[in-house]
Structure formats: C-alpha cells, structure tokens
N, C-alpha and C. Protein backbone atom coordinates (compact mmCIF):
# COMPACT_ATOMS: atom_id res chain seq x y z
N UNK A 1 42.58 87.00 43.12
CA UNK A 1 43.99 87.11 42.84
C UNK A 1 44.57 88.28 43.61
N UNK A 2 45.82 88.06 43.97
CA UNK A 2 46.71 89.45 44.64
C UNK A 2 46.75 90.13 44.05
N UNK A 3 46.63 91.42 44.36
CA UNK A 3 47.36 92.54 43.57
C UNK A 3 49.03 92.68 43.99
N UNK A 4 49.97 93.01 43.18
CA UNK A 4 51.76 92.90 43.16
C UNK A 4 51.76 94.31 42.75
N UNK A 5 52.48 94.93 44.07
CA UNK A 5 53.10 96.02 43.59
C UNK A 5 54.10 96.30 43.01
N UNK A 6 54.81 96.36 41.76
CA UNK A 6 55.94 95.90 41.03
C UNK A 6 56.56 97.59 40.76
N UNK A 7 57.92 97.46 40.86
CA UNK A 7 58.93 98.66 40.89
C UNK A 7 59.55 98.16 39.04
N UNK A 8 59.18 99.20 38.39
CA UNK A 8 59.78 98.91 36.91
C UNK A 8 61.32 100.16 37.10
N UNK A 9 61.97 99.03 36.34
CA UNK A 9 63.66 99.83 36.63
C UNK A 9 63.63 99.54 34.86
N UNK A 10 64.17 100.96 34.46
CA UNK A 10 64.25 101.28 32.81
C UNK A 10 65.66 101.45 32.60
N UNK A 11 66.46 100.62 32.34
CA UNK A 11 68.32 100.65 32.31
C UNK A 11 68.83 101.58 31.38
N UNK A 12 67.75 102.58 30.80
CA UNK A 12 68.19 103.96 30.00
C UNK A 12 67.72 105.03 30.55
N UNK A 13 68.52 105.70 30.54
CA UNK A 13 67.72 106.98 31.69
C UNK A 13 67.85 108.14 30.00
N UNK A 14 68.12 108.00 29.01
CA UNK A 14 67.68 108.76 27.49
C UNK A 14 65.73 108.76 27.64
N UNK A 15 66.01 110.68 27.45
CA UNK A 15 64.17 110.84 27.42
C UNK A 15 63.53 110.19 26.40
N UNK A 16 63.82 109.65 25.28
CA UNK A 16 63.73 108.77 23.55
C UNK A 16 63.37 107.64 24.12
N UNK A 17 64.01 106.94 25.02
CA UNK A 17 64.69 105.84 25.13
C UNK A 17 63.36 104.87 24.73
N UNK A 18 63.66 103.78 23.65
CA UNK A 18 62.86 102.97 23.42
C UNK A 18 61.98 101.95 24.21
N UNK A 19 63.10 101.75 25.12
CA UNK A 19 62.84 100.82 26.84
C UNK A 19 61.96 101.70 27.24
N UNK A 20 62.08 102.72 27.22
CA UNK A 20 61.01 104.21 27.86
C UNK A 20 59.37 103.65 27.55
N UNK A 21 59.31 103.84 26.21
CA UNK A 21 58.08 103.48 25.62
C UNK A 21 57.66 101.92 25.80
N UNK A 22 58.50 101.16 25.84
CA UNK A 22 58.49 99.46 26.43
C UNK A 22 57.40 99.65 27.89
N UNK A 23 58.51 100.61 28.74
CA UNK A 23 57.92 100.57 29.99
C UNK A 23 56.25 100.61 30.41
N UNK A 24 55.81 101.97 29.32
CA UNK A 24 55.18 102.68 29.90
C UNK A 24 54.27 101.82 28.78
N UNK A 25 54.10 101.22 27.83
CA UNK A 25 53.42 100.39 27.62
C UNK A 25 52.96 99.07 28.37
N UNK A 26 54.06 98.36 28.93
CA UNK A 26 53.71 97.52 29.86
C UNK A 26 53.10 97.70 31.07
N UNK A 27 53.08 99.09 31.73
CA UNK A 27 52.20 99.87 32.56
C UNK A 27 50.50 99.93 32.14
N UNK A 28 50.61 99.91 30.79
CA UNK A 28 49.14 100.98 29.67
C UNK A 28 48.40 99.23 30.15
N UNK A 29 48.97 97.79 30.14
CA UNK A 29 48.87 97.00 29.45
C UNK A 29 48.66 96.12 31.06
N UNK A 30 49.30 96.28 32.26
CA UNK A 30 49.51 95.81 32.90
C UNK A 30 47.86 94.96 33.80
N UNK A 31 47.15 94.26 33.90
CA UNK A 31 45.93 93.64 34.09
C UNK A 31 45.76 94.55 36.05
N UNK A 32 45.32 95.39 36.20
CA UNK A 32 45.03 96.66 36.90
C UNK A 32 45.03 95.93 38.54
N UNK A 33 44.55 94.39 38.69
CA UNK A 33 43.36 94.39 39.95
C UNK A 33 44.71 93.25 40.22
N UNK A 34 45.69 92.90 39.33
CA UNK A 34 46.44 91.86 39.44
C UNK A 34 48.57 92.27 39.83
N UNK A 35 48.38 93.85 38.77
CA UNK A 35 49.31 94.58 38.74
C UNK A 35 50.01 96.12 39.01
N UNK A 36 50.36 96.38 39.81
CA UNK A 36 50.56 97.88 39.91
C UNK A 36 51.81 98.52 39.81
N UNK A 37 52.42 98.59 38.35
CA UNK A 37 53.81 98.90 38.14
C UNK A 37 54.00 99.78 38.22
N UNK A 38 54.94 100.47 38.78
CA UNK A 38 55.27 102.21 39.24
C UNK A 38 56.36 102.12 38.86
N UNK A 39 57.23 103.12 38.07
CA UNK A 39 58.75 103.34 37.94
C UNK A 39 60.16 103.83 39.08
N UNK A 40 60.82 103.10 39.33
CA UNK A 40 61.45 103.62 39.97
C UNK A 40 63.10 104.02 39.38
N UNK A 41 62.55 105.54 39.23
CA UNK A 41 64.25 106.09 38.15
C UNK A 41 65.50 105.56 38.87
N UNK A 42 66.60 105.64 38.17
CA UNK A 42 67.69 105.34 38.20
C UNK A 42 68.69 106.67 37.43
N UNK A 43 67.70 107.43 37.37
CA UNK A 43 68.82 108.75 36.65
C UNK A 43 69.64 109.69 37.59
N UNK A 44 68.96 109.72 39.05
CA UNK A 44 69.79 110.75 39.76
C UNK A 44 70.74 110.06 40.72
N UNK A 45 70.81 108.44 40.57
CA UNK A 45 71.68 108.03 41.67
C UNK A 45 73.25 108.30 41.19
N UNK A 46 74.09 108.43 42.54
CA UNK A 46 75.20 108.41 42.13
C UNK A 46 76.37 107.42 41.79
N UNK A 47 77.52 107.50 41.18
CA UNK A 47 78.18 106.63 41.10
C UNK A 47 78.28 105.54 42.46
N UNK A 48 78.03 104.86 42.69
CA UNK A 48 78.21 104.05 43.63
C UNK A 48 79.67 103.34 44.29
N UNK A 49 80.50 103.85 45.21
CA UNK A 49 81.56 103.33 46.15
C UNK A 49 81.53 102.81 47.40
N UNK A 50 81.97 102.18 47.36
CA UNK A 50 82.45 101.49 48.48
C UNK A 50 82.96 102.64 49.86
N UNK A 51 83.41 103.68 49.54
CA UNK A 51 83.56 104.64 50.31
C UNK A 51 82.32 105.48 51.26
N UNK A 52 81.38 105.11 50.39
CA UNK A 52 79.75 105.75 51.12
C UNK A 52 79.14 104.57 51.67
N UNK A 53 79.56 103.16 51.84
CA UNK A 53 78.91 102.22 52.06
C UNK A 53 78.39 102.49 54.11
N UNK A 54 79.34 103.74 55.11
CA UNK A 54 79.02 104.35 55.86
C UNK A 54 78.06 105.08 55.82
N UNK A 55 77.47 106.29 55.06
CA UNK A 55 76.81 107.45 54.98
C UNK A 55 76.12 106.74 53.79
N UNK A 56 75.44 106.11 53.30
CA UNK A 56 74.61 105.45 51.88
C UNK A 56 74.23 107.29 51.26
N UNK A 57 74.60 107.68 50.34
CA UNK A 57 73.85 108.90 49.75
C UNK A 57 72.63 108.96 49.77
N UNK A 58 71.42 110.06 50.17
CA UNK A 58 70.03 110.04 49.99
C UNK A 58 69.38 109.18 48.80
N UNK A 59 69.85 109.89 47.81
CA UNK A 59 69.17 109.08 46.28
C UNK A 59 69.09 107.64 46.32
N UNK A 60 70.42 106.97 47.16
CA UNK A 60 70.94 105.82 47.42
C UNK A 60 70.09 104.93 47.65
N UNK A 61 70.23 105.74 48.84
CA UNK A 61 69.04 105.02 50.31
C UNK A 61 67.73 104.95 49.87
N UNK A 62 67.06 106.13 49.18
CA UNK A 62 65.32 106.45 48.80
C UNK A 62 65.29 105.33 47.54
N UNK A 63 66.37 105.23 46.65
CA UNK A 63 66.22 103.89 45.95
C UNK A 63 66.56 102.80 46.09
N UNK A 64 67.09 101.58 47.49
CA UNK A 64 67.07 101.22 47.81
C UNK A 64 65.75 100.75 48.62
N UNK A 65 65.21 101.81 49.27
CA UNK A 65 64.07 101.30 49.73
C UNK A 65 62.73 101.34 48.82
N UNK A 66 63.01 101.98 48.03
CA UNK A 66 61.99 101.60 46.80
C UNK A 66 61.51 100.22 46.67
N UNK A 67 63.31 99.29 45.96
CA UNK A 67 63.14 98.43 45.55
C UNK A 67 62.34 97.68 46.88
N UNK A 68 62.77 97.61 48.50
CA UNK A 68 62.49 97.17 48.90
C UNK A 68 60.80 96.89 49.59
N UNK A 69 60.43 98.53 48.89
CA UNK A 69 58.62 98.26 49.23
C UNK A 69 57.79 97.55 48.29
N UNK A 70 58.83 97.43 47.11
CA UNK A 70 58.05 96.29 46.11
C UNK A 70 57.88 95.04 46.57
N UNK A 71 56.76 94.31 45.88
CA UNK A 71 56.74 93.12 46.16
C UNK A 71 57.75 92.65 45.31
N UNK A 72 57.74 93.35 43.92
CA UNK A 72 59.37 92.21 42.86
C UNK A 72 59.17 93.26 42.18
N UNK A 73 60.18 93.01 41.00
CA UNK A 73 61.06 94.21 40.22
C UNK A 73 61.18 93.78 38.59
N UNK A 74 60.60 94.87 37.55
CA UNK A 74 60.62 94.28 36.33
C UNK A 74 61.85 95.21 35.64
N UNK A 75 62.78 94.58 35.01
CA UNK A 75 64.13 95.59 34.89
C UNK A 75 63.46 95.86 33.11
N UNK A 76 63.70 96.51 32.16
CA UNK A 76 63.12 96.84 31.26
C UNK A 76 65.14 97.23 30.40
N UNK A 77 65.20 97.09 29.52
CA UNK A 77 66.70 97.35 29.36
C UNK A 77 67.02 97.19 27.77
N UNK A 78 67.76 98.41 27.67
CA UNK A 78 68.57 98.24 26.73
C UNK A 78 70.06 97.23 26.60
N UNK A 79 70.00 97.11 25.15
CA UNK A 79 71.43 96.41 25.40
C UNK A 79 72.73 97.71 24.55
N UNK A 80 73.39 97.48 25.65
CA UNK A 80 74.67 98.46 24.64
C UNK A 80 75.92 97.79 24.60
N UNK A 81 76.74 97.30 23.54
CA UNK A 81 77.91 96.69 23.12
C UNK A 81 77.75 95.39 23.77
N UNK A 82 76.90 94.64 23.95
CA UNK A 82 76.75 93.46 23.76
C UNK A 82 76.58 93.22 25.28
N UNK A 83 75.94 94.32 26.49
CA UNK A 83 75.95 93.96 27.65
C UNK A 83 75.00 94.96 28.20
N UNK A 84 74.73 95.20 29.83
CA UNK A 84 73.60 96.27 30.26
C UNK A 84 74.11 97.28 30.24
N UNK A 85 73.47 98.11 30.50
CA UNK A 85 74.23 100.08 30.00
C UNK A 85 74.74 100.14 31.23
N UNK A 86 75.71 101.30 31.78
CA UNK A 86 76.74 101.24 32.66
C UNK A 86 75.97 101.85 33.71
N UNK A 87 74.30 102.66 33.45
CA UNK A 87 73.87 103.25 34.44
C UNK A 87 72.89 102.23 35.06
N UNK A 88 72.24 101.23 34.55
CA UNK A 88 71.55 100.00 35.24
C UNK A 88 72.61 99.47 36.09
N UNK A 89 73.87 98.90 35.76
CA UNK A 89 75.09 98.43 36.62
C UNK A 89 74.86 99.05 37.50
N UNK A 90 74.99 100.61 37.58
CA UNK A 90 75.17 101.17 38.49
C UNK A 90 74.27 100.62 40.00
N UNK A 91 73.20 101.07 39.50
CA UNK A 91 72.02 100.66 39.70
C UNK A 91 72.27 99.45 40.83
N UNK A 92 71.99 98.59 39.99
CA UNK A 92 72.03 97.34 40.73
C UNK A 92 73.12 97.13 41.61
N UNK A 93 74.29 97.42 41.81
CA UNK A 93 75.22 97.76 42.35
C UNK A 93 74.82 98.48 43.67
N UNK A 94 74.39 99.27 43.39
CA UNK A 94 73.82 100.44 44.28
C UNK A 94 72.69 100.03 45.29
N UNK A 95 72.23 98.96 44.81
CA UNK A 95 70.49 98.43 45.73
C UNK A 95 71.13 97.34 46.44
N UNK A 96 72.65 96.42 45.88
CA UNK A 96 72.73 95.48 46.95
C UNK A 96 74.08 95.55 47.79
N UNK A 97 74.17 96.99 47.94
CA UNK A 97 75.42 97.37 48.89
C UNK A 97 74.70 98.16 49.62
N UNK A 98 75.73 98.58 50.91
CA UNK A 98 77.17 97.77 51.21
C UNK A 98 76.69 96.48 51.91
N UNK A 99 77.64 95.80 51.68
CA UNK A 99 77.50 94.03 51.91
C UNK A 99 77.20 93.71 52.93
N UNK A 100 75.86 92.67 52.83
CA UNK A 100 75.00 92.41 54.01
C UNK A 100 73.79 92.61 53.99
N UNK A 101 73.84 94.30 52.89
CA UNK A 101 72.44 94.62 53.04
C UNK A 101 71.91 95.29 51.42
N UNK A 102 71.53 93.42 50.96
CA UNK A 102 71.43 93.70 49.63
C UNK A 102 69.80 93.49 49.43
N UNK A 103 69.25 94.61 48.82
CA UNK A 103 67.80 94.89 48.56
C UNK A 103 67.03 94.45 47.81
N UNK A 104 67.79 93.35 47.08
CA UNK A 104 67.20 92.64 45.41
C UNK A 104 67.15 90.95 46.42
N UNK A 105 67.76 91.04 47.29
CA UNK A 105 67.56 89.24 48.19
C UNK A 105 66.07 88.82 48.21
N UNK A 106 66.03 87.70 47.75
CA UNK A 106 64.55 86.99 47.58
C UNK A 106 63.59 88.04 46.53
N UNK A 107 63.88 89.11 46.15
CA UNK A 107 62.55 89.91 45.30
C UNK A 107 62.89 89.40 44.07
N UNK A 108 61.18 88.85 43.86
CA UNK A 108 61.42 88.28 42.52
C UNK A 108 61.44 89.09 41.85
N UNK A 109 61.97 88.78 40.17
CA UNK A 109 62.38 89.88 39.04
C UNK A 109 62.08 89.10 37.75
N UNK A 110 61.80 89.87 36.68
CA UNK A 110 61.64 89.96 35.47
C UNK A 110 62.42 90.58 34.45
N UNK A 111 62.74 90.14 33.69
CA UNK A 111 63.46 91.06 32.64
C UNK A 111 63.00 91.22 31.14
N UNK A 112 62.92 92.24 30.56
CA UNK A 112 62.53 92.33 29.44
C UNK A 112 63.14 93.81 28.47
N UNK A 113 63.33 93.40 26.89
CA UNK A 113 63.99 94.85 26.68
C UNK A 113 63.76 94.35 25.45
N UNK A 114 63.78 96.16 24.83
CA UNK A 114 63.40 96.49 23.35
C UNK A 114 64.70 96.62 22.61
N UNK A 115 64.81 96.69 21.36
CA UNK A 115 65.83 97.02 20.13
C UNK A 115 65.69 96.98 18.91
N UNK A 116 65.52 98.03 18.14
CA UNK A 116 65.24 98.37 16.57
C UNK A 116 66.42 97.00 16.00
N UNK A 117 67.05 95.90 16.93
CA UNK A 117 68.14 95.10 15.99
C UNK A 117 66.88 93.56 16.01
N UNK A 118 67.25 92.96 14.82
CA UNK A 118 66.47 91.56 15.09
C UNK A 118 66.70 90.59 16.40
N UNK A 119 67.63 90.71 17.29
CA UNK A 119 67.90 89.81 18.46
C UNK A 119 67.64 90.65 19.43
N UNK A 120 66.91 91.65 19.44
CA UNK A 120 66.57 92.21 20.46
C UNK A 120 67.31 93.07 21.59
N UNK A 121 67.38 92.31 22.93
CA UNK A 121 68.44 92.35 24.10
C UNK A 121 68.79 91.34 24.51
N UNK A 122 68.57 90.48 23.98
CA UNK A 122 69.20 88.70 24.23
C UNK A 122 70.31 88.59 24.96
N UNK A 123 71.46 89.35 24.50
CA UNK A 123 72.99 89.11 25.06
C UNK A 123 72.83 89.93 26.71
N UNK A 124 72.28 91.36 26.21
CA UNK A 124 72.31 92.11 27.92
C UNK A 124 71.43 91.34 28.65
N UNK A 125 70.19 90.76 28.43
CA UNK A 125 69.53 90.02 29.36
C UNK A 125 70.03 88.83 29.58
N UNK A 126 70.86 88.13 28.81
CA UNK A 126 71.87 87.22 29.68
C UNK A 126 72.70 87.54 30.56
N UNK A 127 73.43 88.89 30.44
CA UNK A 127 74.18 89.36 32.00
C UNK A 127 73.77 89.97 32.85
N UNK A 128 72.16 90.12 32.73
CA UNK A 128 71.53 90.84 33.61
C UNK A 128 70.92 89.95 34.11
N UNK A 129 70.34 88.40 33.67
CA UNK A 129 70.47 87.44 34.45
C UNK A 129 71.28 86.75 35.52
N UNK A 130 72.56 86.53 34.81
CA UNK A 130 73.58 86.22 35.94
C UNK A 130 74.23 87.45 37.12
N UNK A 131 73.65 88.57 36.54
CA UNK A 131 73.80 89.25 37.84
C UNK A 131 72.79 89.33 38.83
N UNK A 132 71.31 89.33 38.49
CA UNK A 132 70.41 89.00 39.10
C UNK A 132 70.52 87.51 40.23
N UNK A 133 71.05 86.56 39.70
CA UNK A 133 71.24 85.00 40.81
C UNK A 133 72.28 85.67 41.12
N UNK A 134 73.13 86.31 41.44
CA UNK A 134 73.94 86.81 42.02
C UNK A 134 73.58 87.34 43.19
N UNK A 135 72.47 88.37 43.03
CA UNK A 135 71.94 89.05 43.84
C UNK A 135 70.97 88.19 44.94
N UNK A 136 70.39 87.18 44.40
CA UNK A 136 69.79 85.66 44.99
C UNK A 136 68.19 86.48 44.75
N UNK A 137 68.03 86.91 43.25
CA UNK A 137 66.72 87.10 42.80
C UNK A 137 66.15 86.41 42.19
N UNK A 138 65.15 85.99 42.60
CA UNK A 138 64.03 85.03 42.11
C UNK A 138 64.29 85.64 40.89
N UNK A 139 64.33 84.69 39.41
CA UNK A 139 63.95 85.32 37.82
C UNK A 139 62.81 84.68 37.51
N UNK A 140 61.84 85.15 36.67
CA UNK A 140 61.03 84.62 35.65
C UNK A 140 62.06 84.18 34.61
N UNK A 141 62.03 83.00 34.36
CA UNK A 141 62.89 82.23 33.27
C UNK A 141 62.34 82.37 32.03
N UNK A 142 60.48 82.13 31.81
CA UNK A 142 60.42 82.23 30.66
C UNK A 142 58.82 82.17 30.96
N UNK A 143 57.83 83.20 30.38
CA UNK A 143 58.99 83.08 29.10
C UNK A 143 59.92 84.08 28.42
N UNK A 144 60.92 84.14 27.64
CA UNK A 144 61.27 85.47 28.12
C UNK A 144 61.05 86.09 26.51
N UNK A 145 61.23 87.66 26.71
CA UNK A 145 60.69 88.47 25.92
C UNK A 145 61.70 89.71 25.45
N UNK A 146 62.01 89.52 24.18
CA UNK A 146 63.46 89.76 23.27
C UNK A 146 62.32 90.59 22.47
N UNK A 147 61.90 92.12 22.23
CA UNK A 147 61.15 93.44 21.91
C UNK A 147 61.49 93.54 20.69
N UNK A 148 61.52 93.40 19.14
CA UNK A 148 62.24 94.00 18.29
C UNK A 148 61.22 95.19 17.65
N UNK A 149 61.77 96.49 18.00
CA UNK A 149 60.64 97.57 18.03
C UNK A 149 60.81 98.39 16.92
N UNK A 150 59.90 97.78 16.10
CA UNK A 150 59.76 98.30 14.83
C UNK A 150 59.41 100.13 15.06
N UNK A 151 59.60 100.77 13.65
CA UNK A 151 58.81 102.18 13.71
C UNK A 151 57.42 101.94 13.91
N UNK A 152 56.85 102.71 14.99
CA UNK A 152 55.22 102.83 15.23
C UNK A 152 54.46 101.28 15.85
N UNK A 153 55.17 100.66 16.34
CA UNK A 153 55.22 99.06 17.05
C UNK A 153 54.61 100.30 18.62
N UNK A 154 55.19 101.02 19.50
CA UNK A 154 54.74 101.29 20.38
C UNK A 154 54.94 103.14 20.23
N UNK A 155 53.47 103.90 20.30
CA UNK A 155 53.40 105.28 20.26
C UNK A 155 54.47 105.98 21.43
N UNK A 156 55.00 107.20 21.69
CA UNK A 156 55.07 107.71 22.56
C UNK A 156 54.51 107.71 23.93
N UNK A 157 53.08 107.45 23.84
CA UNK A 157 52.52 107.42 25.02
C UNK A 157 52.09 105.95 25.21
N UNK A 158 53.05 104.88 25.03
CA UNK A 158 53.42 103.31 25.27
C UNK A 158 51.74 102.54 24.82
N UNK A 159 51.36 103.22 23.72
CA UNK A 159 49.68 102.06 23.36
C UNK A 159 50.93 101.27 22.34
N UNK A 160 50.77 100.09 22.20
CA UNK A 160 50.72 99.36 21.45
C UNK A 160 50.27 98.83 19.79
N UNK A 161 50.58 99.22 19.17
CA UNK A 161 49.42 99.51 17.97
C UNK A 161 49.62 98.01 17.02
N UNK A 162 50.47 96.82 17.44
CA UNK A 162 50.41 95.61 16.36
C UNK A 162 49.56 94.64 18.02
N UNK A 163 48.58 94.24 17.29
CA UNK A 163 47.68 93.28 18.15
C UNK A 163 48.25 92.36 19.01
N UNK A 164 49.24 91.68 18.26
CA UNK A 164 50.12 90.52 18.12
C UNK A 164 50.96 90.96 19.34
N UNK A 165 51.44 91.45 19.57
CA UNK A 165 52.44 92.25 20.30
C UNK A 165 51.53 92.68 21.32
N UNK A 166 50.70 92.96 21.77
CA UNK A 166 49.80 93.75 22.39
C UNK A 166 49.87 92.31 23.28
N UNK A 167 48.98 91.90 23.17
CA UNK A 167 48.86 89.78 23.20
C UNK A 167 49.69 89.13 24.19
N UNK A 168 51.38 89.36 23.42
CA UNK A 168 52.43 88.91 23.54
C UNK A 168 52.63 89.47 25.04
N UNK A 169 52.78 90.80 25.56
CA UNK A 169 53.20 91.43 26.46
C UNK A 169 52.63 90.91 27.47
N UNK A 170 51.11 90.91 27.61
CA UNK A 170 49.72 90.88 28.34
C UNK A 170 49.90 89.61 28.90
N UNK A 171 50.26 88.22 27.94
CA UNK A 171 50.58 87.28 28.30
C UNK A 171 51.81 87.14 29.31
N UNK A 172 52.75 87.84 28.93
CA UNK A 172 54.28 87.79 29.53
C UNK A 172 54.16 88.62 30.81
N UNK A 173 53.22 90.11 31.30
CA UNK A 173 53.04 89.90 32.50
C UNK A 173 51.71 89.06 33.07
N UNK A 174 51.32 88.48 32.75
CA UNK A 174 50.70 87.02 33.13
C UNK A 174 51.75 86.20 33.97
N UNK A 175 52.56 85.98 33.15
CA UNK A 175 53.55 84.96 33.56
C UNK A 175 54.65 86.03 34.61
N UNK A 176 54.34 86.90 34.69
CA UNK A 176 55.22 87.99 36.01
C UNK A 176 54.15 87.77 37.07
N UNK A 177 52.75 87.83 37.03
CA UNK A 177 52.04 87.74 38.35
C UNK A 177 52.31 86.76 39.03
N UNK A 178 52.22 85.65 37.92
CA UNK A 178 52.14 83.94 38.13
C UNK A 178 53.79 83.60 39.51
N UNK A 179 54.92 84.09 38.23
CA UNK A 179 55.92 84.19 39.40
C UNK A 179 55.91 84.53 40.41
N UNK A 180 55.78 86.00 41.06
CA UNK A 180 55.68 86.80 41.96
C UNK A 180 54.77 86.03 42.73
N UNK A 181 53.29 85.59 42.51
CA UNK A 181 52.61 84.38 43.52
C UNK A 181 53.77 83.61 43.74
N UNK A 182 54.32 82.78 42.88
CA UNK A 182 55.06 81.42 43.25
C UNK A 182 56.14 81.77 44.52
N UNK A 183 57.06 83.10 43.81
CA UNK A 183 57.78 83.27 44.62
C UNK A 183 58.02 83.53 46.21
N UNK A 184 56.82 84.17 46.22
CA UNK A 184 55.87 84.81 47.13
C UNK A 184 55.54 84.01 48.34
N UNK A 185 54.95 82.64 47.40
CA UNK A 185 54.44 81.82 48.74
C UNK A 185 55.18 81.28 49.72
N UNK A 186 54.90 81.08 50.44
CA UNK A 186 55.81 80.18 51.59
C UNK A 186 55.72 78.63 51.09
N UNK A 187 57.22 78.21 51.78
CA UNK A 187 57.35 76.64 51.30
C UNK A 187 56.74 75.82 52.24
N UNK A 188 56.02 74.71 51.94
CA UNK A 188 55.10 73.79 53.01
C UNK A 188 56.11 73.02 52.73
C-alpha cells in the first residue's frame, strides 16, 4: 500500500479547541505505513485580499504550498452559528487565490469535526462541502463522521479512551487512504 502524505487543517486555531484533540487523535490513530498526517496551522495567516493577490504575503505563500506538497487534505472543524469559523474561510480562501492559481484543484479532501452538541458539525460540514466542489476537490463522501465529544471521549494528548470510537475513526481514515488511492489514480 502507498503511504499519503496528508496536510490536517484544524478550522479552530483556540489552544482548548476540541477539533485540536480530534486532530491529534486522528494523528495517535492514523495506520503509520499507510498515513502521514502533519498539521498545517492556519493561525498566522492573514486576512486574505484581493489587493495582495500581486505580492501573495509569506504566511500566504508557505501555506499555500503546504497544501500543495500534500498528497490530499483532512479539514478537522468546528461548527460556529450554524457554518465554518471565519478563520478556516479564511483559510480556504487564501489557498485558492488569486484566480488561476487555486491549491485545493484535484487534492483530494476529507472532512470531519467534533461538538459537545448531539449533531455534531453536520451543518458546517455541509458548507464546507460545497465550498470544497467549488474549489474542484475531490471529497470523501462517506463515510462521513459527525464527533459528538463527550467529557473524557478524547484525553488532551488525542488517545481515545471509548473503544467504539477508537474503531470508528481507524475505520474512517481507512476510507481517507482508500480515497486518496482512488483519487490519485490515473483514468484508463
């Protein structure tokens, strides 16, 4: 099997942040010889304009080509008021400008996100879907994976402590390798 070098994007840049512990569990969890998820922050980029689309800002550019040394991209996300937080927007915004030279084209992607609410991130990973085919990113459709993160469901240092859940994840990047092959291959 390939090994996939995968760029994890955490749509909360909060040191708490529950997605935080999501991440770095799905890292703890990730099948080693198949997966190699590395984080790529989103806390120091800047607002993104159309005015720098000349001069791209450093942070810009160094995360831009991030995304682009990945083989594909697992977005990890909170939901806030019923959509993605305004600094993932940013984000993504930021990797497929200025127009022409958008960095998410063909990299396949994944989405997945935690929430102490019973529906999880259901609603933000629906607009983080349609912004993703926007971007013309391969998605993993399904299966998809709505986190409801109980107290002590994942430690600080992202172990896993309900089996079930442990299982659940392991399986779901299963089905991220599986994509990333599919996407990956060339069409005969």
């Amino acid at each position: 099997m390939t090994t996939y070098n995968v760029g994890v994007i955490i749509g909360s840049i909060a040191t708490e942040s529950i997605n935080r512990r999501l991440a770095k569990a799905l890292i703890a969890l990730a099948p080693q010889a198949d997966l190699a998820l590395t984080e790529i922050p989103i806390k120091g980029l800047p607002f993104y304009s159309y005015d720098n689309d000349g001069a791209i800002p450093a942070e810009a550019a160094e995360f831009k080509s991030a995304i682009e040394s990945a083989d594909a991209v697992v977005i990890v996300t909170p939901e806030y008021n019923r959509s993605v937080p305004g600094v993932l927007k940013n984000a993504l915004d930021t990797a497929s400008r200025p127009w022409g030279d958008n960095s998410f084209a063909g990299k396949p992607s994944a989405v997945i996100g935690a929430s102490v609410g019973a529906i999880g991130t259901a609603v933000a990973q629906q607009h983080l879907r349609s912004i993703l085919s926007f971007l013309a990113s391969p998605e993993l459709s399904q299966p998809e994976a709505y986190i409801h993160l109980r107290d002590g469901l994942i430690d600080d240092e992202g172990q896993v402590t309900d089996e079930s859940t442990a299982d659940f994840l392991l399986s779901w990047l299963k089905a991220v390798h599986t994509h990333i092959a599919k996407s990956l291959s060339p069409v005969e």
